[in-house]
C-alpha atoms as a PDB file:
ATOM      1  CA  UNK A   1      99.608  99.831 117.544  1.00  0.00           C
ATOM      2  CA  UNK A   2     100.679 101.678 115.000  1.00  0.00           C
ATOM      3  CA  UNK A   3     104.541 101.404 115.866  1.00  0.00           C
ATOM      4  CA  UNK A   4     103.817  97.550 115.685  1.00  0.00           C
ATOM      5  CA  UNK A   5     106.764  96.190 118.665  1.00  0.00           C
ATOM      6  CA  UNK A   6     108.339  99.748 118.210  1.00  0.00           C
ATOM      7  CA  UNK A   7     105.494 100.403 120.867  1.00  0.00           C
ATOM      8  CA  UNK A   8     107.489  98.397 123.803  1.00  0.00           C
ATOM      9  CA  UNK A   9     110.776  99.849 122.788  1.00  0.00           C
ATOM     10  CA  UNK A  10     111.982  96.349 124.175  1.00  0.00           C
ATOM     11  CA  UNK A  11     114.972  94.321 122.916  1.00  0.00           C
ATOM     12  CA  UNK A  12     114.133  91.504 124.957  1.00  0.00           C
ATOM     13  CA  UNK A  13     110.750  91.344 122.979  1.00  0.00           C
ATOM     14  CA  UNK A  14     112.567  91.860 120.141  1.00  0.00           C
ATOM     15  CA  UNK A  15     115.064  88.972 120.955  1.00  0.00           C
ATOM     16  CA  UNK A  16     112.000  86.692 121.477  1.00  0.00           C
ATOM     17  CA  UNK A  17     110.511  87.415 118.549  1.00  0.00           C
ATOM     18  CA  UNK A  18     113.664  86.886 115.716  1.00  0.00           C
ATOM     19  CA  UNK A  19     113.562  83.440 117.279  1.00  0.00           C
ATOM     20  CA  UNK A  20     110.083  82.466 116.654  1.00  0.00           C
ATOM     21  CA  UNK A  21     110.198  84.714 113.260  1.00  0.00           C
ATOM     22  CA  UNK A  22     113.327  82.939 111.940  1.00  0.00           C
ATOM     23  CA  UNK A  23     111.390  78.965 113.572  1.00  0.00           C
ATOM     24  CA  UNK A  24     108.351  80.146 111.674  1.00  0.00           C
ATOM     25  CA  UNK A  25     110.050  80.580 108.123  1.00  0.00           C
ATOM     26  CA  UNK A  26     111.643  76.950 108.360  1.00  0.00           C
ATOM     27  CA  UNK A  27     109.842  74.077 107.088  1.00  0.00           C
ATOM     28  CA  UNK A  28     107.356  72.941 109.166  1.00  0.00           C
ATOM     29  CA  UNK A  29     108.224  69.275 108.870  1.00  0.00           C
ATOM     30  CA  UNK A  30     111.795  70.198 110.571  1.00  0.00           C
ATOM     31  CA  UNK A  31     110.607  71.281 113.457  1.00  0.00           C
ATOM     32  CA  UNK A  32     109.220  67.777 114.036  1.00  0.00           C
ATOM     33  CA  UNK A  33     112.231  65.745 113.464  1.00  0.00           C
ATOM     34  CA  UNK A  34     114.028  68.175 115.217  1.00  0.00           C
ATOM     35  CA  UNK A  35     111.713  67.317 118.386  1.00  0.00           C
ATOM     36  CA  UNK A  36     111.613  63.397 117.512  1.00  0.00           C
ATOM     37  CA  UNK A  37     115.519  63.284 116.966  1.00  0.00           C
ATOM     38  CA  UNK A  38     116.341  65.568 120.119  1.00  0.00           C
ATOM     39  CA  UNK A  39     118.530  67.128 117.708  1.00  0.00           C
ATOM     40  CA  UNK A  40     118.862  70.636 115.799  1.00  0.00           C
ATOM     41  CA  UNK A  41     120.723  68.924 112.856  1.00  0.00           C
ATOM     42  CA  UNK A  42     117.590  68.456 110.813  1.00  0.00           C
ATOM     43  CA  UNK A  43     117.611  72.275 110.558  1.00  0.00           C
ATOM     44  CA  UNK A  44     121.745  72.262 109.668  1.00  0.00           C
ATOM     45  CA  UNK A  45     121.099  69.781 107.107  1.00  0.00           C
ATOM     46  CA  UNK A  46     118.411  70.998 105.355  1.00  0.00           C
ATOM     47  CA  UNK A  47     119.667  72.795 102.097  1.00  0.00           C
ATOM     48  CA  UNK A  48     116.949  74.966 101.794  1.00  0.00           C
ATOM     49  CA  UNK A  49     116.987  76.560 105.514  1.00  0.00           C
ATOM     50  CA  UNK A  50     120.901  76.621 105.062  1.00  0.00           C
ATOM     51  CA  UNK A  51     120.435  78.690 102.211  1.00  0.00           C
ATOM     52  CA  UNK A  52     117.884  80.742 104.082  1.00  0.00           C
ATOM     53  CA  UNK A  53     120.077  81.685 106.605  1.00  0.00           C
ATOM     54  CA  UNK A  54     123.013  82.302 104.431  1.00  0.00           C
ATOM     55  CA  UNK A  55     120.793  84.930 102.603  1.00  0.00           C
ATOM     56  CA  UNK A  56     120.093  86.523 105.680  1.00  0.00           C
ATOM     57  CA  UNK A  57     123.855  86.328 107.001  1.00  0.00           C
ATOM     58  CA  UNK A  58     124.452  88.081 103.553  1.00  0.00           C
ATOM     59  CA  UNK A  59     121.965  90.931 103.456  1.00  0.00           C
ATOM     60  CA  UNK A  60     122.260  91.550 107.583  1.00  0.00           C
ATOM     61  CA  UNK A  61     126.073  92.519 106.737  1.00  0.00           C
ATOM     62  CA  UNK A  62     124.871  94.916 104.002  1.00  0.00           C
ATOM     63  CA  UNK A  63     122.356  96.359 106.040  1.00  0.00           C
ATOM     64  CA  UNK A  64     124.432  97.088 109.535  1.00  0.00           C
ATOM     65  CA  UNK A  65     127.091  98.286 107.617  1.00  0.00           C
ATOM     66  CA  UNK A  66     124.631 100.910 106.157  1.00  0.00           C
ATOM     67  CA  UNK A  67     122.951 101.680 108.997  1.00  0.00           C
ATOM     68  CA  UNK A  68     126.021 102.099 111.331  1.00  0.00           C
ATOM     69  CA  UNK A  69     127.834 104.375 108.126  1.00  0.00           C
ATOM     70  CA  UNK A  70     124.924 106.214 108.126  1.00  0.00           C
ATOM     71  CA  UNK A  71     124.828 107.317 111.567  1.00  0.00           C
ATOM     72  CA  UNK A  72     121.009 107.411 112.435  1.00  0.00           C
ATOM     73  CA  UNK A  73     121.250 105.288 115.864  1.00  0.00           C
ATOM     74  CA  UNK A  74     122.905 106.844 118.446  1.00  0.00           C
ATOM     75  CA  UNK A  75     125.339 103.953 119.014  1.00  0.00           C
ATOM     76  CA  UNK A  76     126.425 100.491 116.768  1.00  0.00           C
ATOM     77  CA  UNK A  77     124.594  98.467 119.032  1.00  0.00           C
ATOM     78  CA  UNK A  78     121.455 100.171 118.345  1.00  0.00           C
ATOM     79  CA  UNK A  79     122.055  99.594 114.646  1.00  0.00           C
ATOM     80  CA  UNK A  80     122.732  96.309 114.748  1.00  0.00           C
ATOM     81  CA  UNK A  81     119.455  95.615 116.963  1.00  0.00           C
ATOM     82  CA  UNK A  82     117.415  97.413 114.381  1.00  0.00           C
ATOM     83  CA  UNK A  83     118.808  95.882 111.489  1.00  0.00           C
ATOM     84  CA  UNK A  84     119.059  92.610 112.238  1.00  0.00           C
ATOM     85  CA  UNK A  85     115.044  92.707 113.791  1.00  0.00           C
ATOM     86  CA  UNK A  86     113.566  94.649 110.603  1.00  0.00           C
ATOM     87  CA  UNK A  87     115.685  91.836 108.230  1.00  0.00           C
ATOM     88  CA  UNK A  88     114.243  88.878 109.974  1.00  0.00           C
ATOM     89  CA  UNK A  89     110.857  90.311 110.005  1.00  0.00           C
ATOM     90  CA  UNK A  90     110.433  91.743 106.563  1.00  0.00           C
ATOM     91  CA  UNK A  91     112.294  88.828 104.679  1.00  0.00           C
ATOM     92  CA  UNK A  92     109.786  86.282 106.598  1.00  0.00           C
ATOM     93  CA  UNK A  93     107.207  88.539 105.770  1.00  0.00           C
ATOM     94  CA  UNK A  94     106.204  88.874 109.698  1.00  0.00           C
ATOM     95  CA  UNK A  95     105.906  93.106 109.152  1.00  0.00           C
ATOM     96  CA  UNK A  96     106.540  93.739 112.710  1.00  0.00           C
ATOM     97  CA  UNK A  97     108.370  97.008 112.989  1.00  0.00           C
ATOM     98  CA  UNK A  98     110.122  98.682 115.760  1.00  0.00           C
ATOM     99  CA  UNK A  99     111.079 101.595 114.232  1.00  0.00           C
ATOM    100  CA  UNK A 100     110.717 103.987 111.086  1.00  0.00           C
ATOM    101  CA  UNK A 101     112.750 101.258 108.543  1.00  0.00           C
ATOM    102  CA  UNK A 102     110.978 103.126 105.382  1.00  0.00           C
ATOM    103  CA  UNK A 103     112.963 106.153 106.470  1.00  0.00           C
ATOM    104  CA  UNK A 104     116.460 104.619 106.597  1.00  0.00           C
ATOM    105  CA  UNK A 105     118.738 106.302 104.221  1.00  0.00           C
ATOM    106  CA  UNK A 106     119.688 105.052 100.344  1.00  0.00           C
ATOM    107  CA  UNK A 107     118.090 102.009  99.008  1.00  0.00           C
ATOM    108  CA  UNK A 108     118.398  99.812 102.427  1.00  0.00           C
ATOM    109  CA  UNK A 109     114.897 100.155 102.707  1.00  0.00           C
ATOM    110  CA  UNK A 110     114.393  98.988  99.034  1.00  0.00           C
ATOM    111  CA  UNK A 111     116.531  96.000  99.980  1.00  0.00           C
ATOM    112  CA  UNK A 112     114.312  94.735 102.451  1.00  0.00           C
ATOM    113  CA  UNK A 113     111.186  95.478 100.756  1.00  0.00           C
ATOM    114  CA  UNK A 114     112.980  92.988  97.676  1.00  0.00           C
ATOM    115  CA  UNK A 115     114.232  90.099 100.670  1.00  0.00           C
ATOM    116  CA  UNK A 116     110.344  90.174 100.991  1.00  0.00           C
ATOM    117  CA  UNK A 117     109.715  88.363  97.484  1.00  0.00           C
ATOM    118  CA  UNK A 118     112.002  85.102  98.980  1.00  0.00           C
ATOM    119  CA  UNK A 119     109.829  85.090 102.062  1.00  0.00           C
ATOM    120  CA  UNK A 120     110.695  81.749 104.038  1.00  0.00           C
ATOM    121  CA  UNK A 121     110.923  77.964 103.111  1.00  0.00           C
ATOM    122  CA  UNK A 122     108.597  75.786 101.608  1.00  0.00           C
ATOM    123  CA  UNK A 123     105.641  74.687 104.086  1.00  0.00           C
ATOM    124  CA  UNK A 124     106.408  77.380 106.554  1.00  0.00           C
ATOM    125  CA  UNK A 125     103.734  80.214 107.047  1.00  0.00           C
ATOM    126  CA  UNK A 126     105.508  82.839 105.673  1.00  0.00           C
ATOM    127  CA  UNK A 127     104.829  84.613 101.874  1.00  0.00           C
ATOM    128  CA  UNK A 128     106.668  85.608  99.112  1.00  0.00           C
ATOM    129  CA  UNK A 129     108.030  83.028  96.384  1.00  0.00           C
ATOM    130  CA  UNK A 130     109.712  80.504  98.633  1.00  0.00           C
ATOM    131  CA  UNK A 131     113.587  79.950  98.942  1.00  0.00           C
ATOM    132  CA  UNK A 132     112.946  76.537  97.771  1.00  0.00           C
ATOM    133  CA  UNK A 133     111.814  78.041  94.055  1.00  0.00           C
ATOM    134  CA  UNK A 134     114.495  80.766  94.430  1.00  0.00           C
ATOM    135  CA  UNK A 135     116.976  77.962  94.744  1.00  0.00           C
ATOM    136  CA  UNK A 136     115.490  75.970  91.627  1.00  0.00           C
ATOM    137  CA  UNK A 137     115.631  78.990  89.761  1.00  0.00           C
ATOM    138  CA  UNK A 138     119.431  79.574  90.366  1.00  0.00           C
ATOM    139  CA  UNK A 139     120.606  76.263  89.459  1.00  0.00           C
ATOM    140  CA  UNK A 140     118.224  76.213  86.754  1.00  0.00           C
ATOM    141  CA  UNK A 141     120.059  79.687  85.400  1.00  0.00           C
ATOM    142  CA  UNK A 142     123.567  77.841  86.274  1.00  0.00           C
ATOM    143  CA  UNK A 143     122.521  74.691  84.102  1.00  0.00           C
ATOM    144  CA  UNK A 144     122.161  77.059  81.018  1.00  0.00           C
ATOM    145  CA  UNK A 145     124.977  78.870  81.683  1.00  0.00           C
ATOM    146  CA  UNK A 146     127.119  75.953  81.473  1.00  0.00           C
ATOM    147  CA  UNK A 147     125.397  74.268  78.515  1.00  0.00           C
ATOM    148  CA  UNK A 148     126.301  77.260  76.746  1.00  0.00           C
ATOM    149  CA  UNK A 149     129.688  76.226  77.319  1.00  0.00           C
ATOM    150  CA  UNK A 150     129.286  72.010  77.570  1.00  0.00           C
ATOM    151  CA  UNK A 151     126.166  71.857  74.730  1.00  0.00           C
ATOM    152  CA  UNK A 152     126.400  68.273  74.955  1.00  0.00           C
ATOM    153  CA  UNK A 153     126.891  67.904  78.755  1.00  0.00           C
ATOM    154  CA  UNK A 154     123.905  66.092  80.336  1.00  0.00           C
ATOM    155  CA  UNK A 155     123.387  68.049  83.734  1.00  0.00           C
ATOM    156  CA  UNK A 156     120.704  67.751  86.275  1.00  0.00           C
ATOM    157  CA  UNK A 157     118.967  69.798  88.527  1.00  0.00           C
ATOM    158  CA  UNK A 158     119.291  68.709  92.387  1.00  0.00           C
ATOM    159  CA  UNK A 159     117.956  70.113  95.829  1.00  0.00           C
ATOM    160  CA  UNK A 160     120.108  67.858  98.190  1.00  0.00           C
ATOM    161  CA  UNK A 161     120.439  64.454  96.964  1.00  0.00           C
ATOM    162  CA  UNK A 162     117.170  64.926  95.166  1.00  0.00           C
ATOM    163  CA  UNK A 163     116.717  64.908  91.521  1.00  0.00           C
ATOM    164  CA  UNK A 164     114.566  67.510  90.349  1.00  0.00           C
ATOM    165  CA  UNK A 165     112.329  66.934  87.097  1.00  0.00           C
ATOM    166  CA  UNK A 166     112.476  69.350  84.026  1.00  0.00           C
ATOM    167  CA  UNK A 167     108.518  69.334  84.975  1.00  0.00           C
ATOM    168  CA  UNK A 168     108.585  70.581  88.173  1.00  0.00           C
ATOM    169  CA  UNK A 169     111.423  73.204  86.846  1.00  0.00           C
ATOM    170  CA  UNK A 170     109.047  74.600  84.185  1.00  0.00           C
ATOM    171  CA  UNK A 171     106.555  74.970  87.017  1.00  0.00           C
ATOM    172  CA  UNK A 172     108.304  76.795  88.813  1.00  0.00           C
ATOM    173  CA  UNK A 173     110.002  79.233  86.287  1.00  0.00           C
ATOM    174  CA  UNK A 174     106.249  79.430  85.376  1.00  0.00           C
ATOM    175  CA  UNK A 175     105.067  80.263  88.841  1.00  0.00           C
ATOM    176  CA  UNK A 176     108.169  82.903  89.324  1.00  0.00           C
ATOM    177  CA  UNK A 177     106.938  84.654  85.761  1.00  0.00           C
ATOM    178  CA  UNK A 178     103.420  84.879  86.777  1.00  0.00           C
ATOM    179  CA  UNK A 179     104.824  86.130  90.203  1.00  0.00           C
ATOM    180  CA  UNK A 180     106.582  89.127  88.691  1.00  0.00           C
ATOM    181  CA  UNK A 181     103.958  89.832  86.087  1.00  0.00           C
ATOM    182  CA  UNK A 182     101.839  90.192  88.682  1.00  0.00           C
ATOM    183  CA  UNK A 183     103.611  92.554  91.049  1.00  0.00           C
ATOM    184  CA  UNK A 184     104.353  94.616  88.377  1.00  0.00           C
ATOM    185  CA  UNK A 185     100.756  94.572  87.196  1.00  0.00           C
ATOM    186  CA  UNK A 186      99.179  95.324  90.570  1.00  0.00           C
ATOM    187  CA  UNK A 187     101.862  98.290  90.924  1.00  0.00           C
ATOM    188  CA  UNK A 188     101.062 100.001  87.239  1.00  0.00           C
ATOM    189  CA  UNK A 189      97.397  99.573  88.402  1.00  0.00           C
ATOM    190  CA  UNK A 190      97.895 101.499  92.107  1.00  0.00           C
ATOM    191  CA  UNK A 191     100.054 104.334  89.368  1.00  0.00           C
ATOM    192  CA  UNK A 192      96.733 104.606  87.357  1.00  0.00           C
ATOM    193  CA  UNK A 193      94.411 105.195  90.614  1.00  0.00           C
ATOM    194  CA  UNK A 194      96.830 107.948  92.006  1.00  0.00           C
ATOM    195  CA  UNK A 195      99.421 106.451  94.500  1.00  0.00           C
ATOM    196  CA  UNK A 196     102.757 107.923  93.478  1.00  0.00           C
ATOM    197  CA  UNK A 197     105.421 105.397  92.289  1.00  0.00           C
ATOM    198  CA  UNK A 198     107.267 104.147  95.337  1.00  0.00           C
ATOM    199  CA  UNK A 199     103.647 103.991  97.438  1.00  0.00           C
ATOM    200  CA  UNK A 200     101.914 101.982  94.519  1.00  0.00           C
ATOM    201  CA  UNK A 201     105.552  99.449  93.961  1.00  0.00           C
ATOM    202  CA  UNK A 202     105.901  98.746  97.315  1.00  0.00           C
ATOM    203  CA  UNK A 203     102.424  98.493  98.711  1.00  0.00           C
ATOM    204  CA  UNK A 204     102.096  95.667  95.610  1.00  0.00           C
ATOM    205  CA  UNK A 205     105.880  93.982  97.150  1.00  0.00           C
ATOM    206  CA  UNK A 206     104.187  93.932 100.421  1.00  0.00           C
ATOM    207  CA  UNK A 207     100.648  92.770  99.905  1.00  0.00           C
ATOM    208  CA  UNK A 208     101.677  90.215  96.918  1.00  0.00           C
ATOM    209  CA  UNK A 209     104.072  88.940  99.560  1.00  0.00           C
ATOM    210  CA  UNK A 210     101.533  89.309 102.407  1.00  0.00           C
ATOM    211  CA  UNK A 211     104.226  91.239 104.609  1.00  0.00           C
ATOM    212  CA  UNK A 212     102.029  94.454 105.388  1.00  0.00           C
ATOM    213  CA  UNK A 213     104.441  97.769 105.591  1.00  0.00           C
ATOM    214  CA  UNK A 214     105.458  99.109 102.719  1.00  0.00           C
ATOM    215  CA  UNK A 215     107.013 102.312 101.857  1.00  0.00           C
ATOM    216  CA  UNK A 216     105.732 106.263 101.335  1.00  0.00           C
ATOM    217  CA  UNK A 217     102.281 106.622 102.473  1.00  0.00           C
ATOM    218  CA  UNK A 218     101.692 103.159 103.332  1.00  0.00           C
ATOM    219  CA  UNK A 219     104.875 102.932 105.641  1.00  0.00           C
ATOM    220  CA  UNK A 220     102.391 102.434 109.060  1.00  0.00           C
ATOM    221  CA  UNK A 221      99.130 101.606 107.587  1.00  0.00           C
ATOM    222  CA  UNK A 222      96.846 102.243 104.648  1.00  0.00           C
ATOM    223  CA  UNK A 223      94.168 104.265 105.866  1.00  0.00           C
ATOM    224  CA  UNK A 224      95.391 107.477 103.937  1.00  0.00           C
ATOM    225  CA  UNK A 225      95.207 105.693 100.164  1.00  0.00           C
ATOM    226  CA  UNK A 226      92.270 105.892  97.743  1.00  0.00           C
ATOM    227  CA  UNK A 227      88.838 102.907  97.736  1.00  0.00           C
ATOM    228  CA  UNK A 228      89.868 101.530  94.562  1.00  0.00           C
ATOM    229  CA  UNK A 229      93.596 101.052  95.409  1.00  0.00           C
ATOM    230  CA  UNK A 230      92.599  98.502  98.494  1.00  0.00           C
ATOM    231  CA  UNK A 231      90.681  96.668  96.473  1.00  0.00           C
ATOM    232  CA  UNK A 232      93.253  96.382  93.699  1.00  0.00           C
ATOM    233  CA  UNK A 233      95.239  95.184  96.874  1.00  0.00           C
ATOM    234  CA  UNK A 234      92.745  92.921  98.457  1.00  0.00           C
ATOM    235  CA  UNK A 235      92.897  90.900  95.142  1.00  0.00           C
ATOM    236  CA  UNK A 236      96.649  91.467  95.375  1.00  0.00           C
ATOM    237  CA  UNK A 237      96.516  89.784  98.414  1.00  0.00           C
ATOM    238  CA  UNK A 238      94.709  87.599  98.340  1.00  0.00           C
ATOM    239  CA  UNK A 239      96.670  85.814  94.929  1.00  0.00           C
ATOM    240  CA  UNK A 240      99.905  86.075  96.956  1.00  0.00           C
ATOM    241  CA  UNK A 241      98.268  83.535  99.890  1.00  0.00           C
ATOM    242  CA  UNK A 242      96.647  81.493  97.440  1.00  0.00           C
ATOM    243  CA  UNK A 243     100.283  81.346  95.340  1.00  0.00           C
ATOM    244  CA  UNK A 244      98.633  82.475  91.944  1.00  0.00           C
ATOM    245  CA  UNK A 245      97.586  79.005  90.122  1.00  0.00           C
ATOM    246  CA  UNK A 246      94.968  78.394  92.990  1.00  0.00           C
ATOM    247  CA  UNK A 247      92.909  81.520  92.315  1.00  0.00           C
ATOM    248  CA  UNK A 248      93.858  82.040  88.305  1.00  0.00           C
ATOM    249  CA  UNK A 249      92.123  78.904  87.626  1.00  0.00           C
ATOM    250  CA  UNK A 250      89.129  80.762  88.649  1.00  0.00           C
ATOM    251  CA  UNK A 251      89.515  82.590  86.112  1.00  0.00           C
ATOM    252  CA  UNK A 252      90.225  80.057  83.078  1.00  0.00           C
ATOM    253  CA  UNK A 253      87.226  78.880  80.592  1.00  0.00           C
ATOM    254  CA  UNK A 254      88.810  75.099  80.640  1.00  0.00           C
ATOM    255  CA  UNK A 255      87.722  75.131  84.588  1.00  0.00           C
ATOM    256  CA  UNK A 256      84.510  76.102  84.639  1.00  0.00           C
ATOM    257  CA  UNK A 257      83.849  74.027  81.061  1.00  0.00           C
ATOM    258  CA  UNK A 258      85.164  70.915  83.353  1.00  0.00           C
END
């Protein structure tokens, strides 16, 4: 359908859904000492999932508030059900919809589209960068920040007890660059084949993050858009899934020379 779960009009749906949305964005490897321990503190503990949800605590707020100021539901319960089900979905890049999100007043719309690029955690099945690299890339930014001020501190990067290498930090500020160049690539393309500016920006956001609705004409599907923009977005696509390095390498002399 079309309306995507908007076609039930059901909250209990809805309900059932944010809970297998938000299980789906965690790590896989939680869920199964979460079911070997009996216990839902793997999940708690987890620094990356804590940081998930804290992001989504953070941007829910923002997004109720806006929607209940705004005055487009009929009541604040309604608002809150909306918001709360289109958050979830877009950030873990599920794209279920149950209303008209890409008509929501001021940039709340924007904001969810952006959520999309974290996506969920590492070695869960959703898109987008990954909180885990999100979180590397913050502390990585702190580090600098205070070296500016401590230039002969020695500081290290850590993800719970975990000591992250410098390499594995330059891979993923490398990763993240790449990311970006290539959204912003694959939208200046769309541009150049005819899709006005928000279409062609957020139809890259969503297929780059593998989410599905984006914004202005491709809101609820892509049928109305041009040949050559969905095949600049099947390739779009198809380097988010892949995460970039697996399919650029295709495309490198050194691997076919090897």
């Amino acid at each position: 359908y079309d309306s995507s779960l908007g076609y039930f009009d059901s909250a209990a749906i809805e309900s059932v859904a944010i809970v297998f949305m938000l299980l789906a964005s965690a790590n896989f490897s939680l869920h199964f000492f979460a079911w070997r321990n009996r216990s839902l503190k793997p999940y708690l503990q987890d620094s990356e999932y804590r940081f998930f949800l804290n992001v989504l605590l953070l941007l829910g707020l923002v997004l109720i508030v806006g929607l209940v100021n705004a005055h487009i539901y009929t009541d604040t319960a309604s608002a809150i059900r909306q918001g709360i089900f289109h958050l979830i979905s877009i950030v873990t890049t599920t794209g279920f919809t149950s209303s008209g999100f890409a008509w929501w007043p001021g940039a709340l719309p924007v904001l969810l589209i952006m959520g999309s690029f974290m996506g969920g955690c590492a070695g869960s099945t959703a898109g987008g960068i990954k909180v885990m690299r999100l979180q590397l890339m913050y502390k990585q930014g702190r580090k600098e920040i205070v070296s500016l001020v401590h230039p002969n501190a020695v500081l290290s990067i850590k993800l719970g007890r975990q000591v992250i290498s410098e390499r594995i930090v330059n891979t993923v500020t490398a990763f993240f660059s790449i990311y970006m160049f290539s959204f912003a690539l694959s939208g200046l393309a769309l541009c150049l084949v005819g899709l006005d500016w928000v279409t062609a920006f957020s139809a890259a956001a969503a297929c780059l993050n593998n989410l599905g609705p984006g914004l202005g004409e491709v809101a609820n599907n892509y049928a109305s858009i041009n040949d050559a923009a969905k095949w600049i977005l099947s390739f779009t696509m198809l380097l988010g899934r892949l995460e970039l390095f697996t399919l650029l390498v295709l495309f490198t002399t050194t691997f076919w020379r090897d």
